[in-house]
Protein backbone atom coordinates (compact mmCIF):
# COMPACT_ATOMS: atom_id res chain seq x y z
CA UNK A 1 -1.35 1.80 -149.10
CA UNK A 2 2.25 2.97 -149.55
CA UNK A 3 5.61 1.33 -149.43
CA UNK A 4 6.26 3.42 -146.15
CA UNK A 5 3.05 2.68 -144.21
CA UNK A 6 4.60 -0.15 -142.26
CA UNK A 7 7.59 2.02 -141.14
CA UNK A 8 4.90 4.66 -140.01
CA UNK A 9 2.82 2.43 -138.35
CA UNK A 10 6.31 0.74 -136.46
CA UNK A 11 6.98 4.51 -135.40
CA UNK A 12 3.95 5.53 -134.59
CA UNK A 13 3.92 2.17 -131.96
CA UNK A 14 7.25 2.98 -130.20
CA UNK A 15 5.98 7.18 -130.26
CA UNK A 16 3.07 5.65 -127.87
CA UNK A 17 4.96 3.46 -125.74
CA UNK A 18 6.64 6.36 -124.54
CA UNK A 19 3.85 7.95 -123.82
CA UNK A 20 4.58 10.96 -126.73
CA UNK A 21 1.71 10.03 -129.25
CA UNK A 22 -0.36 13.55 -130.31
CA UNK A 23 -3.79 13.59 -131.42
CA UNK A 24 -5.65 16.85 -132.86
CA UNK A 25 -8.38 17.75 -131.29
CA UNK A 26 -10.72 20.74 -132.72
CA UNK A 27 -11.43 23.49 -130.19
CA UNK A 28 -13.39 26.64 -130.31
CA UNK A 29 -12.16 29.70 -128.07
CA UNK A 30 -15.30 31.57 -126.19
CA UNK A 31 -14.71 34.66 -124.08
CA UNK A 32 -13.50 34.74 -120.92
CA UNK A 33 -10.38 32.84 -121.11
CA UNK A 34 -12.97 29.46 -122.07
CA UNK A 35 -12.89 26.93 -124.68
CA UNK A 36 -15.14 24.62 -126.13
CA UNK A 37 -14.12 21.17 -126.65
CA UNK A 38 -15.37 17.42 -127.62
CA UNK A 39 -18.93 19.45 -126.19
CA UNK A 40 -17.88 21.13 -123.51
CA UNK A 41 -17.15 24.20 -122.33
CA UNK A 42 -13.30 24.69 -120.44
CA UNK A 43 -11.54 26.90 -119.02
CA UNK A 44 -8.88 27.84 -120.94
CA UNK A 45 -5.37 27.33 -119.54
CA UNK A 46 -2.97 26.28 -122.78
CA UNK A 47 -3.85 29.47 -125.38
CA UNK A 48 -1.14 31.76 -125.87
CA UNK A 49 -3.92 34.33 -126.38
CA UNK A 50 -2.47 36.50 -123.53
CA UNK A 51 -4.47 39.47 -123.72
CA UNK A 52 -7.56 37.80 -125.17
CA UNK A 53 -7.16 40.09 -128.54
CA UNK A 54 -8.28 37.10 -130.97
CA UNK A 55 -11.92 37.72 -130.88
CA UNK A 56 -11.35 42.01 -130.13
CA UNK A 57 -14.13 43.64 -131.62
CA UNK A 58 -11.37 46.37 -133.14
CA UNK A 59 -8.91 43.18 -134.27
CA UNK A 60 -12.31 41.79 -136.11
CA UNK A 61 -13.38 45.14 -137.60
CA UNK A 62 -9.61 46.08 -139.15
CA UNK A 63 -9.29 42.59 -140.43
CA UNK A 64 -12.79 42.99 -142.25
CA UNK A 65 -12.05 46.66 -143.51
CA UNK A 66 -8.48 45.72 -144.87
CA UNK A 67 -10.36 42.49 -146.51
CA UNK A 68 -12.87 44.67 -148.11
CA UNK A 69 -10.45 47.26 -149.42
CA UNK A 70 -7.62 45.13 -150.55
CA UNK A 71 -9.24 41.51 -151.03
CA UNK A 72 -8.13 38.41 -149.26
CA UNK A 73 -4.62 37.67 -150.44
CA UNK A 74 -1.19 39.47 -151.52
CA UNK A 75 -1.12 37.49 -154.54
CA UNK A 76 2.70 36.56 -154.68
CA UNK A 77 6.33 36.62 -152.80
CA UNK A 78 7.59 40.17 -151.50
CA UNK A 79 9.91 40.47 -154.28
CA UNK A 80 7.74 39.80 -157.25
CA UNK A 81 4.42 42.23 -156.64
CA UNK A 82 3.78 41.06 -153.02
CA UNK A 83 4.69 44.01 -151.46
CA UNK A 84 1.91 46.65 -150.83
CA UNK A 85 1.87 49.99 -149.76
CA UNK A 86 0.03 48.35 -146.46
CA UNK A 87 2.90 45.79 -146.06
CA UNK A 88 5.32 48.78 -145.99
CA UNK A 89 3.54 50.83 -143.52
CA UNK A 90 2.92 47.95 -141.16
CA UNK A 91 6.46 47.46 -141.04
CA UNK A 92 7.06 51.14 -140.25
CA UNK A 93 4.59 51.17 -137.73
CA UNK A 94 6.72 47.49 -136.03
CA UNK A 95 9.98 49.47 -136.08
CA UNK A 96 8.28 52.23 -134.06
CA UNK A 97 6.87 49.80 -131.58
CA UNK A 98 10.27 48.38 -131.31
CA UNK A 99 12.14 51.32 -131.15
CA UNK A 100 14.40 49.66 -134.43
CA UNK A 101 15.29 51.28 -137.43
CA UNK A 102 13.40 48.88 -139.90
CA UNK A 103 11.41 45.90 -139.69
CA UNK A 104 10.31 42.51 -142.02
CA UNK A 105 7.11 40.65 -141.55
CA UNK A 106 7.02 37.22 -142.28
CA UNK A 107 4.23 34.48 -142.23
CA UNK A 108 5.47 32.95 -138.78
CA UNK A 109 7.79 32.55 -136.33
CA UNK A 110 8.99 29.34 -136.97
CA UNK A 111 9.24 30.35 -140.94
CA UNK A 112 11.17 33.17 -139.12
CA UNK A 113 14.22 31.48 -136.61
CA UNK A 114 14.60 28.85 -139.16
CA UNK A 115 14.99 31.48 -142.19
CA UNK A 116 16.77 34.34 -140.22
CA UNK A 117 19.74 32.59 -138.78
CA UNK A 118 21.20 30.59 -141.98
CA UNK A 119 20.81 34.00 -143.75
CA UNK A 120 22.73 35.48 -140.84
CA UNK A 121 25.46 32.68 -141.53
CA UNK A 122 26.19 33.04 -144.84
CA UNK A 123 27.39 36.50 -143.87
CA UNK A 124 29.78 35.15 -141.25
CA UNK A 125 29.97 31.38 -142.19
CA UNK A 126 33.00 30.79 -139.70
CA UNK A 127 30.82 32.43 -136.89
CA UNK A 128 30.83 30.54 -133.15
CA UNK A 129 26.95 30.87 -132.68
CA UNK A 130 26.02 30.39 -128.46
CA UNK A 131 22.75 29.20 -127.39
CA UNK A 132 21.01 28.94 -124.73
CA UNK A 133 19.71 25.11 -124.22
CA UNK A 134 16.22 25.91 -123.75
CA UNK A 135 15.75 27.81 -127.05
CA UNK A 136 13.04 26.91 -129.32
CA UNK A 137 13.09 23.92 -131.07
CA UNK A 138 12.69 26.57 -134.38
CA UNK A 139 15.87 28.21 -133.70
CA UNK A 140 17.60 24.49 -133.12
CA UNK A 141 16.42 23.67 -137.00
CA UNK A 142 17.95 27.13 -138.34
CA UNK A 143 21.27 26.41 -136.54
CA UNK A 144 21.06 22.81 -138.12
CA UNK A 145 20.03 24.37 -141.78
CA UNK A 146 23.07 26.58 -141.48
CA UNK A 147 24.89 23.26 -140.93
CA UNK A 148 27.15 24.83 -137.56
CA UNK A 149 27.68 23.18 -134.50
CA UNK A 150 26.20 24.90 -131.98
CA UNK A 151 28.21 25.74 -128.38
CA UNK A 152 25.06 25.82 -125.86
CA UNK A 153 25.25 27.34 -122.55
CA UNK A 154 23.62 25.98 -119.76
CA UNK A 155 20.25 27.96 -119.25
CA UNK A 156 20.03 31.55 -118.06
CA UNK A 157 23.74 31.25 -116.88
CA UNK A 158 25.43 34.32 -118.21
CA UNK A 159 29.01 33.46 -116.31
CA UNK A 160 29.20 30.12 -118.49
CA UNK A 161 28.07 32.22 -121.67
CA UNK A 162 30.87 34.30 -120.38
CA UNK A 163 33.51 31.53 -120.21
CA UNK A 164 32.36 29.88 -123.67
CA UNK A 165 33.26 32.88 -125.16
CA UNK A 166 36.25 33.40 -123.43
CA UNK A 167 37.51 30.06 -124.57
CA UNK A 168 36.08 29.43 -128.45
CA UNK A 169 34.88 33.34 -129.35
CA UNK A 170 38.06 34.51 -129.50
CA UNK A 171 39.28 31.90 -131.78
CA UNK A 172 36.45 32.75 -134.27
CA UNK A 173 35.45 35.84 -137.01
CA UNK A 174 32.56 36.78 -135.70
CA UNK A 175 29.95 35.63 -132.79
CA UNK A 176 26.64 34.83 -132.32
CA UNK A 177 24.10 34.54 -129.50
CA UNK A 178 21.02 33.46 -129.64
CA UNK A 179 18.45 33.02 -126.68
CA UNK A 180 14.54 34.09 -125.72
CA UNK A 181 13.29 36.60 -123.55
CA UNK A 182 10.57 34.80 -122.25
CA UNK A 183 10.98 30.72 -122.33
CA UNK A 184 7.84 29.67 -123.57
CA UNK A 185 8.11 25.96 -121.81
CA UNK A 186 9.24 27.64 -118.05
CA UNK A 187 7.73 31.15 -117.96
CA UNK A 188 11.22 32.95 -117.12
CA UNK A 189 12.89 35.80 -118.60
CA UNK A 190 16.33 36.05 -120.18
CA UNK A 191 18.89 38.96 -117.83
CA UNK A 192 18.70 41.15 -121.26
CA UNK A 193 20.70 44.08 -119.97
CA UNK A 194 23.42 42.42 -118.85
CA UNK A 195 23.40 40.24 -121.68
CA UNK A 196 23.67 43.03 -123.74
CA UNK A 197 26.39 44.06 -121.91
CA UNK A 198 28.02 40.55 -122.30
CA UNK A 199 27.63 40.88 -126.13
CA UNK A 200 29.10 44.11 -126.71
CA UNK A 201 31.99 43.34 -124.46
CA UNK A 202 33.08 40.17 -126.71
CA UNK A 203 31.76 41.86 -129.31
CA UNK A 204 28.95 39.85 -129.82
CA UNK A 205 25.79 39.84 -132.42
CA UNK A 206 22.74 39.45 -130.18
CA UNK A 207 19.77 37.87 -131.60
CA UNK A 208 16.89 37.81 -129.39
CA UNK A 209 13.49 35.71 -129.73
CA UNK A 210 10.55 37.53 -128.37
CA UNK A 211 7.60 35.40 -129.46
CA UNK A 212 6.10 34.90 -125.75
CA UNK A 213 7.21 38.73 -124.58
CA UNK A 214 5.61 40.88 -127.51
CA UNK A 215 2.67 42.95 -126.03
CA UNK A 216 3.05 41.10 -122.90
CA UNK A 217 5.80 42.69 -120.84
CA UNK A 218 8.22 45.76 -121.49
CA UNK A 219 7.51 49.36 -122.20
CA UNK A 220 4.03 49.67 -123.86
CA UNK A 221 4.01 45.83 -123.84
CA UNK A 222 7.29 46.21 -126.54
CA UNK A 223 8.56 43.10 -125.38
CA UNK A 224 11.46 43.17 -122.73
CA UNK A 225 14.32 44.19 -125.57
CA UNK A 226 12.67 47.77 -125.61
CA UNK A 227 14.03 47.87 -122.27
CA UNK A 228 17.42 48.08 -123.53
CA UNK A 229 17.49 50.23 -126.49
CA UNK A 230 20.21 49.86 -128.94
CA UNK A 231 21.25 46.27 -126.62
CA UNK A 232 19.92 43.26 -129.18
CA UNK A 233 20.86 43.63 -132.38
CA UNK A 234 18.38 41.06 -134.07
CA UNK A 235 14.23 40.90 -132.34
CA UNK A 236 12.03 38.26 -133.68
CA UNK A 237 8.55 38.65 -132.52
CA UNK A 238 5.03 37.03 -133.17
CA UNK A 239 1.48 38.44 -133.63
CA UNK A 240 -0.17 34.92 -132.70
CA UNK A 241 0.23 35.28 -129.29
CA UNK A 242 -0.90 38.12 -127.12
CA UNK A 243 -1.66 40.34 -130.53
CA UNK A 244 -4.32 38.27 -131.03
CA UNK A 245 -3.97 37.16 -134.74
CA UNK A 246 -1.30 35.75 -136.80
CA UNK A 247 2.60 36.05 -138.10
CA UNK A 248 5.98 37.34 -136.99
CA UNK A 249 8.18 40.12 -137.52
CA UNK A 250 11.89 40.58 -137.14
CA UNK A 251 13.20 44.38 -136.44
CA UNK A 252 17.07 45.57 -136.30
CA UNK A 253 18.72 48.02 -138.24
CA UNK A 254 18.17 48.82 -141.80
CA UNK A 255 21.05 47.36 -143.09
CA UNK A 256 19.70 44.44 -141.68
CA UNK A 257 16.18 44.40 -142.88
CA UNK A 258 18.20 45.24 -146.30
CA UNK A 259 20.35 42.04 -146.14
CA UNK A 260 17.34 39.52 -145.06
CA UNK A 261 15.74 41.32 -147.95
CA UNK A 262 18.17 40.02 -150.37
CA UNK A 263 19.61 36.76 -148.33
CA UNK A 264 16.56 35.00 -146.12
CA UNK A 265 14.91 32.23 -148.34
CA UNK A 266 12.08 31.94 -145.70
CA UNK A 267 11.40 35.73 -146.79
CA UNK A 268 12.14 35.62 -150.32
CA UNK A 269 9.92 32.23 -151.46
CA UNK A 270 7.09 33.39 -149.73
CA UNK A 271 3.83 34.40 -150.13
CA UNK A 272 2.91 37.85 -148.45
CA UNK A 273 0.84 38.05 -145.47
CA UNK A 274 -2.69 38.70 -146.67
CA UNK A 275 -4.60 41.57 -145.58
CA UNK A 276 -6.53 40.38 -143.00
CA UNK A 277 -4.25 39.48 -141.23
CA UNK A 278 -2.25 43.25 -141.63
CA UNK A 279 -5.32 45.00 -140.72
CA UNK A 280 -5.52 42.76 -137.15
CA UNK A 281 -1.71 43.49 -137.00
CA UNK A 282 -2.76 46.93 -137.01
CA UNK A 283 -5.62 47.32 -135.24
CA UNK A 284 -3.33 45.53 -132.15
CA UNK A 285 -0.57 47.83 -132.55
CA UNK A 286 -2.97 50.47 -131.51
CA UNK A 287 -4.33 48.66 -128.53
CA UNK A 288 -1.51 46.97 -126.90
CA UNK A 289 0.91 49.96 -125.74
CA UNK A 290 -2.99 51.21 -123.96
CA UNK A 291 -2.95 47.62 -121.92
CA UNK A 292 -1.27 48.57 -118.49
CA UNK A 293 -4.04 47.75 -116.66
CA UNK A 294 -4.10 43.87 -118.50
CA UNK A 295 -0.54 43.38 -118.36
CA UNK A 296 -0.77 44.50 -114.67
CA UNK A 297 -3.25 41.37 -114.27
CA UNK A 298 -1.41 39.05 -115.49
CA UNK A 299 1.34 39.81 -112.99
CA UNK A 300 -1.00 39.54 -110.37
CA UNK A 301 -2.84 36.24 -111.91
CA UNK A 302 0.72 34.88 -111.67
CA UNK A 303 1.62 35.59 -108.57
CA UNK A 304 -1.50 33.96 -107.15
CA UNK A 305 -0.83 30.72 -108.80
CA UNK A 306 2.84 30.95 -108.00
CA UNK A 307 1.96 30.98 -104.31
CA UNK A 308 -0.80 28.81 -104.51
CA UNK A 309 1.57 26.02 -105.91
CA UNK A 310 4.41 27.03 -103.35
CA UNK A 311 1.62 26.75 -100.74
CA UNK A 312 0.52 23.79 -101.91
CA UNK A 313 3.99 21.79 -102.02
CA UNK A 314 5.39 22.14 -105.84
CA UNK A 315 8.71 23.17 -105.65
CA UNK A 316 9.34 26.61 -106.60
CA UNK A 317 9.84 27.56 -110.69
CA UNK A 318 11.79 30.26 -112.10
CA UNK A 319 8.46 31.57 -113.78
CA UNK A 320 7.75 35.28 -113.48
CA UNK A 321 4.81 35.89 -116.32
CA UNK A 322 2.08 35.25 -117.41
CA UNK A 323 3.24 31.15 -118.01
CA UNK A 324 3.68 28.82 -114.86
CA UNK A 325 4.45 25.21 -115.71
CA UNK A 326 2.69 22.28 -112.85
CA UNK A 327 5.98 19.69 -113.03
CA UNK A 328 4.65 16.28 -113.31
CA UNK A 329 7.94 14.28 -113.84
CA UNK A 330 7.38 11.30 -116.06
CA UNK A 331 5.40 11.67 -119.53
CA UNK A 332 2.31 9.49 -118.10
CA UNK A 333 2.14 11.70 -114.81
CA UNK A 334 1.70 15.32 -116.75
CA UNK A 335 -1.14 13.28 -118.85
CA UNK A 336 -3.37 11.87 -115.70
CA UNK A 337 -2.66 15.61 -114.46
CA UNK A 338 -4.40 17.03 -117.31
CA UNK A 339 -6.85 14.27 -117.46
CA UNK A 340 -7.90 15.26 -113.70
CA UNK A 341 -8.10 19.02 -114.87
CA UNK A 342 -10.06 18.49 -117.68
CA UNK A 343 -12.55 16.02 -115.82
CA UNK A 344 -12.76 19.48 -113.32
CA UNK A 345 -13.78 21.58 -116.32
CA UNK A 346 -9.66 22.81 -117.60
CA UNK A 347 -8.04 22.96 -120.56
CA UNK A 348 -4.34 22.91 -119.49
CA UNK A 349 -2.45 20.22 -121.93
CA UNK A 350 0.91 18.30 -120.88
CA UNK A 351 4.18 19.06 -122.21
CA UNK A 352 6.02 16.12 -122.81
CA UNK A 353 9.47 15.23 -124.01
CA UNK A 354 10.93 16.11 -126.87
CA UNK A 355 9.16 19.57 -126.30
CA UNK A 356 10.91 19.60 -123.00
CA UNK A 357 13.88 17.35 -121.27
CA UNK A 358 12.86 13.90 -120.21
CA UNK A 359 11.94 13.63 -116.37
CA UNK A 360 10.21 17.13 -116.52
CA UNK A 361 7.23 16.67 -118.54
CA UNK A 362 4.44 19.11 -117.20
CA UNK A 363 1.53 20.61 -117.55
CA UNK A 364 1.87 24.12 -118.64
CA UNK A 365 -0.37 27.05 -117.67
CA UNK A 366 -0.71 30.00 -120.10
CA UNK A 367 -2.64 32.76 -118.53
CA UNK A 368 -5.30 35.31 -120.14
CA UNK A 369 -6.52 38.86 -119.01
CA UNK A 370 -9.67 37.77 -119.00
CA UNK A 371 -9.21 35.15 -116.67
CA UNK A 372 -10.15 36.21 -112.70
CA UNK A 373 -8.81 35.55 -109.60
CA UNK A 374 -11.61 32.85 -108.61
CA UNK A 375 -10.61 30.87 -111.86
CA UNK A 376 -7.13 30.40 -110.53
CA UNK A 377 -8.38 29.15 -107.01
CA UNK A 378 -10.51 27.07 -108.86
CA UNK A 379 -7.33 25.67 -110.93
CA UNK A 380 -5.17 25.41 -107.81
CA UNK A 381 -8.04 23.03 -105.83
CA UNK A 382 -8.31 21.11 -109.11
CA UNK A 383 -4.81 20.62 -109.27
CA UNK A 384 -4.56 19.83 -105.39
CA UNK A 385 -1.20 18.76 -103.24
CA UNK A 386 2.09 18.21 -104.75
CA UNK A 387 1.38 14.21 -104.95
């Protein structure tokens, strides 16, 4: 027993009274968009495995080859013998995908926003760095280890991101913006071209967090920055979600890559990826810019639920992909939600405060090419009338 266990058990007791207690639970993905569960088999409606790549036969076969040819792990940081020919080439291949000069893997992307943007402020310490409110609670922390104040504009509102910058960007050095592309909690996108346009015209460094967009939506499922080449001056991407295995990348210009390189603690004390996991990497970089036809279902898997919910009395969402959050309200509402889903055969877990704002805790549903169209009418009668 330690000298703290009191405290944690105090904390733990006020996390539960307001309704916010977590509890892991093991789970074991099947295919077609199901999971298996305390026993049972669900259908899967909280992975982020988008394009159901995780258990790819080619994802599985690269991952083994790479394994066999260059062992299990990298053995040590980047900078010390770390880096492999492999690492290198990966990173090429990332920069092509992204249509960016360079690119950096690193082992996540939380490791990623929290490492990136205090690096990026001890270049321009007396930046004014804008964010959007609903950014990731990662890229929150790396504003808070740069130790800046952050001036947040109100979400997906490019006129107050305008006016913020009229009134404290010209005051400061340099600026900063910092939003997502696709907002992992809501399912909308980010306006990138005219926020592009926004950035250059205040003169702006754009930094742009593609975690939920990568091999999802875009040009050859680029993410939606390749639709404005040249516009964001900082991507970070993962390879968790719709590529199907694990870590993150971040892709800009050389001089960039050069300065994380030399400047990004996150990069610098950290193990290498290991080679399984760059052989999946690779094996999805092939695959992905061929999936039209899946990224063209999950448009149309959305717009079924969309409608189904509109028909069925939710108020409508600003979702547009392949995520479409069920708004429940109060903490204890989103729970019985999921409860009823997963007593119909569903995995689709509640959101709750401090993931999102209090009063909008919800039960958000992540969709999967493998899912059909009878799965979401099964969902939407499962789910039943806006109570």
């Amino acid at each position: 027993m330690s000298v703290l266990d009191e405290r944690f058990r105090a904390a733990l007791g006020a996390i539960e009274a307001r309704g916010q207690r977590r509890t892991l639970l093991p789970s074991e993905p099947v295919a077609g968009g199901r999971i298996l569960r305390e026993g049972r088999e669900l259908l899967d409606f909280s992975s982020n495995d988008y394009l159901s790549l995780a258990h790819h036969p080619a994802l599985i076969e690269r991952a083994r080859e790479w394994t066999e040819r260059h062992g299990t792990g990298a053995g040590a940081s980047r900078l010390v013998t770390g880096t492999s020919e492999a690492h290198l080439a990966l990173e090429a291949r990332i920069a092509a995908f992204k249509g960016t000069e360079a690119a950096l893997l690193f082992a996540s992307g939380w490791q990623a926003n929290a490492a990136v943007l205090p690096a990026l402020l001890a270049a321009a310490p007396e930046a004014a760095v804008f964010t959007d409110r609903l950014i990731h609670s990662s890229l929150h922390s790396g504003c808070a280890a740069a130790g800046i104040r952050q001036i947040r504009f109100r979400h997906n509102d490019l006129d107050h991101l305008e006016a913020l910058l009229g009134e404290h960007g010209s005051k400061a050095p340099a600026r900063i913006i910092v939003t997502e592309s696709v907002f992992s909690m809501d399912g909308d996108t980010a306006d990138l071209a005219k926020l592009s346009q926004v950035a250059r015209a205040h003169d702006a460094f754009l930094f742009v967090d593609e975690a939920h967009a990568t091999g999802v939506l875009g040009p050859r499922g680029a993410g939606l920055s390749a639709s404005v080449p040249g516009g964001v001056d900082l991507v970070m991407g993962t390879f968790s979600k719709a590529m199907g295995s694990f870590g993150a990348y971040v892709a800009g210009s050389r001089l960039l890559c050069d300065y994380l390189v030399n400047t990004c603690g996150g990069f610098i004390y950290s193990t290498a990826p290991p080679p399984p996991v760059l052989g999946a990497i690779d094996a999805a970089l092939d695959l992905v810019p061929t999936m039209g036809a899946e990224r063209r279902k999950l448009v149309e898997l959305g717009n079924q639920l969309r409608g189904g919910l509109a028909g069925a009395g939710f108020p409508a969402s600003a979702s547009s992909t392949q995520i479409v959050p069920v708004i429940a309200g109060e903490a204890q509402a989103a729970l019985d939600l999921s409860r009823r889903l997963a007593e119909r055969g569903m995995l689709a877990v509640a959101i709750r405060p401090p993931t999102v704002p209090r009063g909008t805790s919800r039960v958000r549903i992540a969709l999967q090419a493998t899912h059909e169209p009878q799965d979401i009418e099964q969902l939407l009668e499962a789910i039943g009338p806006c109570p």
